[in-house]
PDB file of N, CA and C in Angstrom:
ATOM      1  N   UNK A   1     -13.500 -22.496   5.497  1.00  0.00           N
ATOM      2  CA  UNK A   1     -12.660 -23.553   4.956  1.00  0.00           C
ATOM      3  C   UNK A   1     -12.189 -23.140   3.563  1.00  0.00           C
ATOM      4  N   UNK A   2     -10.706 -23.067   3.006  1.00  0.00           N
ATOM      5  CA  UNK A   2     -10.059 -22.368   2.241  1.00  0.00           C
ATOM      6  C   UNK A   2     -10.583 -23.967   1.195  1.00  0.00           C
ATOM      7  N   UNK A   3     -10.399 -23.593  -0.246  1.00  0.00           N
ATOM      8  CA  UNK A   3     -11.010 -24.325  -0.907  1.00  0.00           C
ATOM      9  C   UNK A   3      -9.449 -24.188  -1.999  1.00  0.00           C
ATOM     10  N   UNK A   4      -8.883 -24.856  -3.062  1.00  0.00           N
ATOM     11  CA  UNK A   4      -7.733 -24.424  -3.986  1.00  0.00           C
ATOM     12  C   UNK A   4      -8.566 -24.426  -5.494  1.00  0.00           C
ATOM     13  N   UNK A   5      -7.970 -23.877  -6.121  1.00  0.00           N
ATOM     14  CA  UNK A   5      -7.740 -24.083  -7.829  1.00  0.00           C
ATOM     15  C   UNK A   5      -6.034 -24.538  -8.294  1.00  0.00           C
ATOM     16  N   UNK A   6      -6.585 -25.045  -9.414  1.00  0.00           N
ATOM     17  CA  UNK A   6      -5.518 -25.627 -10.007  1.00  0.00           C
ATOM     18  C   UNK A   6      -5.037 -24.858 -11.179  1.00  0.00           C
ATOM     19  N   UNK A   7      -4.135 -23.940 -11.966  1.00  0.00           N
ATOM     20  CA  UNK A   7      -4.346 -22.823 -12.830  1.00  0.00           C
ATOM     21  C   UNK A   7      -4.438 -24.044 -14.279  1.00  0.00           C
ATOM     22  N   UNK A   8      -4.714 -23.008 -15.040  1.00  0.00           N
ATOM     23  CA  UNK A   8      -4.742 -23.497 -16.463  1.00  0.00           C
ATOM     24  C   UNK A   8      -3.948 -21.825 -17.039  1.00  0.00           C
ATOM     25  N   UNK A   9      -3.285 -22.853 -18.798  1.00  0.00           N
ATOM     26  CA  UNK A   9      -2.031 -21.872 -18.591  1.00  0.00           C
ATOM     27  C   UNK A   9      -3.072 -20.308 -19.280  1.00  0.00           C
ATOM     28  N   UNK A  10      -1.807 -19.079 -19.269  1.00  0.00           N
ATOM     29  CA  UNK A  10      -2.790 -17.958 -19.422  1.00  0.00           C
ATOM     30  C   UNK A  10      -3.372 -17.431 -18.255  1.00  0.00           C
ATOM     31  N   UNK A  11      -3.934 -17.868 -17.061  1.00  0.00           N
ATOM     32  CA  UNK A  11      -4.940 -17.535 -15.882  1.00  0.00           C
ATOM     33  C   UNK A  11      -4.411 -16.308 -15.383  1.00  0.00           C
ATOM     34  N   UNK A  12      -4.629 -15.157 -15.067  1.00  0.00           N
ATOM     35  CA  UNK A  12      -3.616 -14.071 -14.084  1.00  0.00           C
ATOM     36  C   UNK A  12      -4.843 -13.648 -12.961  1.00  0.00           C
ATOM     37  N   UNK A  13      -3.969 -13.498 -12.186  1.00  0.00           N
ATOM     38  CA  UNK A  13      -4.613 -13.050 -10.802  1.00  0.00           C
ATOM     39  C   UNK A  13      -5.911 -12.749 -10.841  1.00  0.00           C
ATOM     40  N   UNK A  14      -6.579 -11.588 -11.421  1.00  0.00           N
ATOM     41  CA  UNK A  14      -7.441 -10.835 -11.590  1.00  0.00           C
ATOM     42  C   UNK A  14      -8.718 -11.839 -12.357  1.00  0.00           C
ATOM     43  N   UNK A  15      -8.362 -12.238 -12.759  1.00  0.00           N
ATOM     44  CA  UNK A  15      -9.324 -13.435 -14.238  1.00  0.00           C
ATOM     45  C   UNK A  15      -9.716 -14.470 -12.915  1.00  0.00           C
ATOM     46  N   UNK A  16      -8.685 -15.136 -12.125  1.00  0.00           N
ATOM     47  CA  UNK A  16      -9.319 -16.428 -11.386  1.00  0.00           C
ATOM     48  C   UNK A  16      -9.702 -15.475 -10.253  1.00  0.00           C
ATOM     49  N   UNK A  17      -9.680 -14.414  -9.482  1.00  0.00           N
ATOM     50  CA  UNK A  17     -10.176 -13.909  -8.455  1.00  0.00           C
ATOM     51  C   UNK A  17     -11.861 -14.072  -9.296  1.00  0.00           C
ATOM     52  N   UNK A  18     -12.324 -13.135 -10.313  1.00  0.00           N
ATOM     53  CA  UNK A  18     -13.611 -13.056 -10.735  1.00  0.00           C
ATOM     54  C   UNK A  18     -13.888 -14.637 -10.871  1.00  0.00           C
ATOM     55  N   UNK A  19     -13.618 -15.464 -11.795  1.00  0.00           N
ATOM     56  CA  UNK A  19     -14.002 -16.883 -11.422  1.00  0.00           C
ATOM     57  C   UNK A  19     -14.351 -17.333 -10.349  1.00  0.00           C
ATOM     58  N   UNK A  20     -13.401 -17.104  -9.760  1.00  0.00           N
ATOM     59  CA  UNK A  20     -13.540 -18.630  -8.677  1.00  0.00           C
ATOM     60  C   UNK A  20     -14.047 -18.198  -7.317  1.00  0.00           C
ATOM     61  N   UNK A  21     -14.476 -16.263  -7.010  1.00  0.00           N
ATOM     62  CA  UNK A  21     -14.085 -15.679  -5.874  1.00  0.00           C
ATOM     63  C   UNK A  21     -15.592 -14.979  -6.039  1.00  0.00           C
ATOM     64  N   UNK A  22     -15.768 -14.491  -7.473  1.00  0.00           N
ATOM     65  CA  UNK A  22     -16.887 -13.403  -7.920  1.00  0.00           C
ATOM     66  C   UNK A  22     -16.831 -12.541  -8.040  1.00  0.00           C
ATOM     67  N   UNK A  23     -15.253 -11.849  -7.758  1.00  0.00           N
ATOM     68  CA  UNK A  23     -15.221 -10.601  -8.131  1.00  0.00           C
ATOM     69  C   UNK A  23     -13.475 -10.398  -8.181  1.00  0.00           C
ATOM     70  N   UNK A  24     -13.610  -9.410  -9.547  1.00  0.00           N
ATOM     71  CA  UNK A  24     -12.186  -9.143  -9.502  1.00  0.00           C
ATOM     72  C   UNK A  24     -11.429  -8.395  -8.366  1.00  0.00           C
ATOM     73  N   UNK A  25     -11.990  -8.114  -7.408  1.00  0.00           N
ATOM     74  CA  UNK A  25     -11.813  -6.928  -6.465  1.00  0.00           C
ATOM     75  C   UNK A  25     -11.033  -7.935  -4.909  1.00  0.00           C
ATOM     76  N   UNK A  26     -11.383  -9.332  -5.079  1.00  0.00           N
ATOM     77  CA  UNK A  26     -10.659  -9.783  -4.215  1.00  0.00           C
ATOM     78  C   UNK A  26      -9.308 -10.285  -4.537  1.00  0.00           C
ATOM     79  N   UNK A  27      -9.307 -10.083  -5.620  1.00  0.00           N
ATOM     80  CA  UNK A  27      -7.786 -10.391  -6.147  1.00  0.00           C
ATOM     81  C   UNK A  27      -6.462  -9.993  -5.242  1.00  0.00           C
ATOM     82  N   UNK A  28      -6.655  -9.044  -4.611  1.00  0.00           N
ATOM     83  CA  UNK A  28      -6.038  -8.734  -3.209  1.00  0.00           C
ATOM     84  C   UNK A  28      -5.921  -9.857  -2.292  1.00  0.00           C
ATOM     85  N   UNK A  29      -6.986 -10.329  -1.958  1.00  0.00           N
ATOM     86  CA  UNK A  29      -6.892 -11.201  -1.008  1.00  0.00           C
ATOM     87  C   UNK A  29      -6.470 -12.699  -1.577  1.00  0.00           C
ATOM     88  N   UNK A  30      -6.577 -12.802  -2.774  1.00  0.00           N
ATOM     89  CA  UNK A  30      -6.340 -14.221  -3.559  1.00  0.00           C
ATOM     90  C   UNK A  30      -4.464 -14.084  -3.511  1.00  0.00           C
ATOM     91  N   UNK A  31      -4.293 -13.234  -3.419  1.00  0.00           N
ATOM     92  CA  UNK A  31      -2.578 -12.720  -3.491  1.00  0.00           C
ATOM     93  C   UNK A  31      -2.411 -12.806  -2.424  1.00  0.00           C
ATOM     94  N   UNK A  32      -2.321 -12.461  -1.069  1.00  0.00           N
ATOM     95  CA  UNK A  32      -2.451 -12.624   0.337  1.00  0.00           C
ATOM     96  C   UNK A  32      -2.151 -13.786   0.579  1.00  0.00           C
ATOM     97  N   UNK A  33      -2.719 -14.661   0.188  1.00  0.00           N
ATOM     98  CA  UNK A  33      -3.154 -15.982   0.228  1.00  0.00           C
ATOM     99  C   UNK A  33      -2.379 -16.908  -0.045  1.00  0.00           C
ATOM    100  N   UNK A  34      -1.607 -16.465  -1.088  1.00  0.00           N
ATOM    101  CA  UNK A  34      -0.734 -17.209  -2.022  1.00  0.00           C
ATOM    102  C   UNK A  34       0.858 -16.482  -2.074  1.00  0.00           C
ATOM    103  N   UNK A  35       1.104 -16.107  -1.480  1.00  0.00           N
ATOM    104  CA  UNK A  35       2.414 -14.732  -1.145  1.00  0.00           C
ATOM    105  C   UNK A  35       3.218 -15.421  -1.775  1.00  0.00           C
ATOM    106  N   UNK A  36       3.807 -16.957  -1.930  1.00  0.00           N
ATOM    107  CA  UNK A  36       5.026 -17.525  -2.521  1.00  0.00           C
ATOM    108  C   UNK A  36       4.657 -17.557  -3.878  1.00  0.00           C
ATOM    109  N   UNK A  37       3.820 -16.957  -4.605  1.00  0.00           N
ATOM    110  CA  UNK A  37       3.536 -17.673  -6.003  1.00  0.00           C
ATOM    111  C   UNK A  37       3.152 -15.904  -6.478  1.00  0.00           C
ATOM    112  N   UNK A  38       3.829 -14.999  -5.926  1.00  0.00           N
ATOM    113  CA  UNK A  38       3.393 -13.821  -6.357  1.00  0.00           C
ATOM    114  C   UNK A  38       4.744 -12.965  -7.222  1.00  0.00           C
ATOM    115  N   UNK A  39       5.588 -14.075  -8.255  1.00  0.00           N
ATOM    116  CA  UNK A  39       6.387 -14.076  -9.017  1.00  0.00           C
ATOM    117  C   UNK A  39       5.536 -14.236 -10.649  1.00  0.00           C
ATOM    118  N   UNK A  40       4.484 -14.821 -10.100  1.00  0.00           N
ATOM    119  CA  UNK A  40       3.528 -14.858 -11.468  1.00  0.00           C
ATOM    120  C   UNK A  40       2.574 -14.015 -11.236  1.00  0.00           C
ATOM    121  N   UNK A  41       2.700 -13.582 -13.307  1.00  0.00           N
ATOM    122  CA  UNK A  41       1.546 -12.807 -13.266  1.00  0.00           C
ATOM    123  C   UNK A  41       0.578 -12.993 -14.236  1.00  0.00           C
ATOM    124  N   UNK A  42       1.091 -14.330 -15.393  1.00  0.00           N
ATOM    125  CA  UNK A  42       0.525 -14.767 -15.662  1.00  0.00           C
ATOM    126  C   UNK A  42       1.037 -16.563 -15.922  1.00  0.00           C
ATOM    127  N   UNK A  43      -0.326 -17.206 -15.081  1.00  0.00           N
ATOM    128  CA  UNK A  43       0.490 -18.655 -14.949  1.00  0.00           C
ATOM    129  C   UNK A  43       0.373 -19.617 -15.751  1.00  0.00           C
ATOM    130  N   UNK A  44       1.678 -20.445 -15.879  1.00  0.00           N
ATOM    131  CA  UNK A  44       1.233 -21.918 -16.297  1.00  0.00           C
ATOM    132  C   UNK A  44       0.489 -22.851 -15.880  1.00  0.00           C
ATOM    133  N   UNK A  45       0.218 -24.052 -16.511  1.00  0.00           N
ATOM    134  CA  UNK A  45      -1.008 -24.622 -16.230  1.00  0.00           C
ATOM    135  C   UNK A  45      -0.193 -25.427 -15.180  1.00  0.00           C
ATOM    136  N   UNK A  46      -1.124 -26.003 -13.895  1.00  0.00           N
ATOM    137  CA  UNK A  46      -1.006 -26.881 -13.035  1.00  0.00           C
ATOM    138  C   UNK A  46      -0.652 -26.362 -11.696  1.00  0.00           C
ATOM    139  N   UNK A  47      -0.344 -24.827 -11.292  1.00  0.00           N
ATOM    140  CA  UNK A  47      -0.164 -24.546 -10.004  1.00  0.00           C
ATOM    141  C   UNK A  47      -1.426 -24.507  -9.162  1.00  0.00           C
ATOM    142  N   UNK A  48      -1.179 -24.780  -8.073  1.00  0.00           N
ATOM    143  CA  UNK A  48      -2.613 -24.960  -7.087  1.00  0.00           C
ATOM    144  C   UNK A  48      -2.387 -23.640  -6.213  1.00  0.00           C
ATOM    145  N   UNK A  49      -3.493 -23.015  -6.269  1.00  0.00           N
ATOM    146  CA  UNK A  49      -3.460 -22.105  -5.691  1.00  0.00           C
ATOM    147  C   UNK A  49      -4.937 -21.972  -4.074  1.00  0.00           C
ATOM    148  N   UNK A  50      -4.850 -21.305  -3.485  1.00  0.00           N
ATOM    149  CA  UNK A  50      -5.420 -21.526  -1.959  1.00  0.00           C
ATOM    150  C   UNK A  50      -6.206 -20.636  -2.607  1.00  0.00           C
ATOM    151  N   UNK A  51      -7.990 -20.803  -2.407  1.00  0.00           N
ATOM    152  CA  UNK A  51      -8.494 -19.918  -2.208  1.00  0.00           C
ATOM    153  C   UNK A  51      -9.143 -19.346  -0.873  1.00  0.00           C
ATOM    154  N   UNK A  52      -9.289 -17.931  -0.708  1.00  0.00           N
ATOM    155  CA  UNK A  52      -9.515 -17.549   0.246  1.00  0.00           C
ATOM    156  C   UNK A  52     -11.098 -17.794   0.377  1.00  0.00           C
ATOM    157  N   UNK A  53     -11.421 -17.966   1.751  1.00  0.00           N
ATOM    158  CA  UNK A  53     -12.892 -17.479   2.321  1.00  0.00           C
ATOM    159  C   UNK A  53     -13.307 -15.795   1.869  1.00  0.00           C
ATOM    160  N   UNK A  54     -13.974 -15.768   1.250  1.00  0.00           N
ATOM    161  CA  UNK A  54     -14.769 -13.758   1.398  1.00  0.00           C
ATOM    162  C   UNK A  54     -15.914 -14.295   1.433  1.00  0.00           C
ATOM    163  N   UNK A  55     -16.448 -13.106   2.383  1.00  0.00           N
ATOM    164  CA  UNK A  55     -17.311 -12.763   2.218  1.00  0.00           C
ATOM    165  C   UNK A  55     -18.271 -11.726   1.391  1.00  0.00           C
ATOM    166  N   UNK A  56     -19.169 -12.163   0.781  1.00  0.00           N
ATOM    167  CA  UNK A  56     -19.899 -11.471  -0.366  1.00  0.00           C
ATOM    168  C   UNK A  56     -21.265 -10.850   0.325  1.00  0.00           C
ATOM    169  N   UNK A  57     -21.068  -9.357   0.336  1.00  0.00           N
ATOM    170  CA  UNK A  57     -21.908  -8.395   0.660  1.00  0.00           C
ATOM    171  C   UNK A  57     -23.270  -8.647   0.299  1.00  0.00           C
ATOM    172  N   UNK A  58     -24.002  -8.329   1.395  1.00  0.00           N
ATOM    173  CA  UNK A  58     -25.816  -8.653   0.953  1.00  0.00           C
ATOM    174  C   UNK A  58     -26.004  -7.528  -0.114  1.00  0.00           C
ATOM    175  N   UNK A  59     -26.890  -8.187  -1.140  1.00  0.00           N
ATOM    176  CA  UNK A  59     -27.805  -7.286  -2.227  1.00  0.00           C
ATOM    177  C   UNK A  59     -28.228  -6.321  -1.738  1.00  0.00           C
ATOM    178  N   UNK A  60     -28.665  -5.991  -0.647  1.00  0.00           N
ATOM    179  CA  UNK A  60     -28.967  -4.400  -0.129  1.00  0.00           C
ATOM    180  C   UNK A  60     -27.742  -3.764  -0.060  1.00  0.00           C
ATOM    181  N   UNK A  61     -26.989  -4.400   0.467  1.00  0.00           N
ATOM    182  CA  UNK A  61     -25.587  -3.307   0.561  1.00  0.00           C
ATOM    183  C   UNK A  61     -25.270  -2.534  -0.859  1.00  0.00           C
ATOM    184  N   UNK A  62     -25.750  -3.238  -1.935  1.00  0.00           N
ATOM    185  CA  UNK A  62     -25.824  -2.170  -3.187  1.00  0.00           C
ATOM    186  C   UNK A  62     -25.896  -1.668  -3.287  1.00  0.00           C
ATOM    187  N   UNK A  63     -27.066  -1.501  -2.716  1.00  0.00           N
ATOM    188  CA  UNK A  63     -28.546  -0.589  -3.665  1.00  0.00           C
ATOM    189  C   UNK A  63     -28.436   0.307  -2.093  1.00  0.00           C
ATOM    190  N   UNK A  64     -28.408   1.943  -2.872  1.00  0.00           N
ATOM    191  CA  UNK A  64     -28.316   3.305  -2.071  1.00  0.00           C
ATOM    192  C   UNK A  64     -29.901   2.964  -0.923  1.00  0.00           C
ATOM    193  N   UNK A  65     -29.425   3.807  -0.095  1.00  0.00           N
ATOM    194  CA  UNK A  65     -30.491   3.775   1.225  1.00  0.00           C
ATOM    195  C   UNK A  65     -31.477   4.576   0.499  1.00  0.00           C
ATOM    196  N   UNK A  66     -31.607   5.289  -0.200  1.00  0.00           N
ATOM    197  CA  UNK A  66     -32.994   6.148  -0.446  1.00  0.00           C
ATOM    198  C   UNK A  66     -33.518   4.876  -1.486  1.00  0.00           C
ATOM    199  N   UNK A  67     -32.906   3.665  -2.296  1.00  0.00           N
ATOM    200  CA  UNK A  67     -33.812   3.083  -2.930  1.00  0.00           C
ATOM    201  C   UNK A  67     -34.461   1.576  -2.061  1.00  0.00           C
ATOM    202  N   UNK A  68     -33.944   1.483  -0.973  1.00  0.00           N
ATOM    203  CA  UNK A  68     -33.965   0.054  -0.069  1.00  0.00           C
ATOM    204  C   UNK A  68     -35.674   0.355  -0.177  1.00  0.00           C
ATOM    205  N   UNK A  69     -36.087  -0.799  -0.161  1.00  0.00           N
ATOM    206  CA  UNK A  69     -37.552  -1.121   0.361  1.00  0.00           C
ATOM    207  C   UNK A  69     -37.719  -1.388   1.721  1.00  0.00           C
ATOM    208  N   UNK A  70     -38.615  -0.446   2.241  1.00  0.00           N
ATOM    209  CA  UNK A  70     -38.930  -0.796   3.983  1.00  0.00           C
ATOM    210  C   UNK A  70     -39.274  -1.872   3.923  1.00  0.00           C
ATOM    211  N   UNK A  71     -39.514  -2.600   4.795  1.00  0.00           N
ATOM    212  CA  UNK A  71     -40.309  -3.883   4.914  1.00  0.00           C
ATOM    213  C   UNK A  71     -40.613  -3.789   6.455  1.00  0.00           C
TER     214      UNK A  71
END
């Protein structure tokens, strides 16, 4: 279930992806998302923007296979 933000002015892509998403790296997909509003690059206050569903990689997926703990 896609969830929105509302910008405040100043906000650019990259800044509300890490906010609102957790990482600047989905900023891709926060753009995807929003294809008609990809004239801004940095916005004024009050546009609503869609956020996407991601999924956020398990804590092992970090951490290299030679340091994983067997269990």
């Amino acid at each position: 279930m896609s969830r929105t933000y509302v910008t405040r002015q100043g906000d650019m892509w990259d800044s509300i992806a890490h906010a609102q998403l957790g990482d600047v790296s989905y900023a891709d997909k926060l753009m995807n998302a929003n294809v008609a509003l990809l004239g801004y690059y940095i916005f004024p206050s009050g546009i609503e923007l869609v956020l996407p569903d991601v999924v956020h990689p398990k804590a092992t997926d970090a951490v290299p296979p030679w340091k994983r703990v067997k269990g």
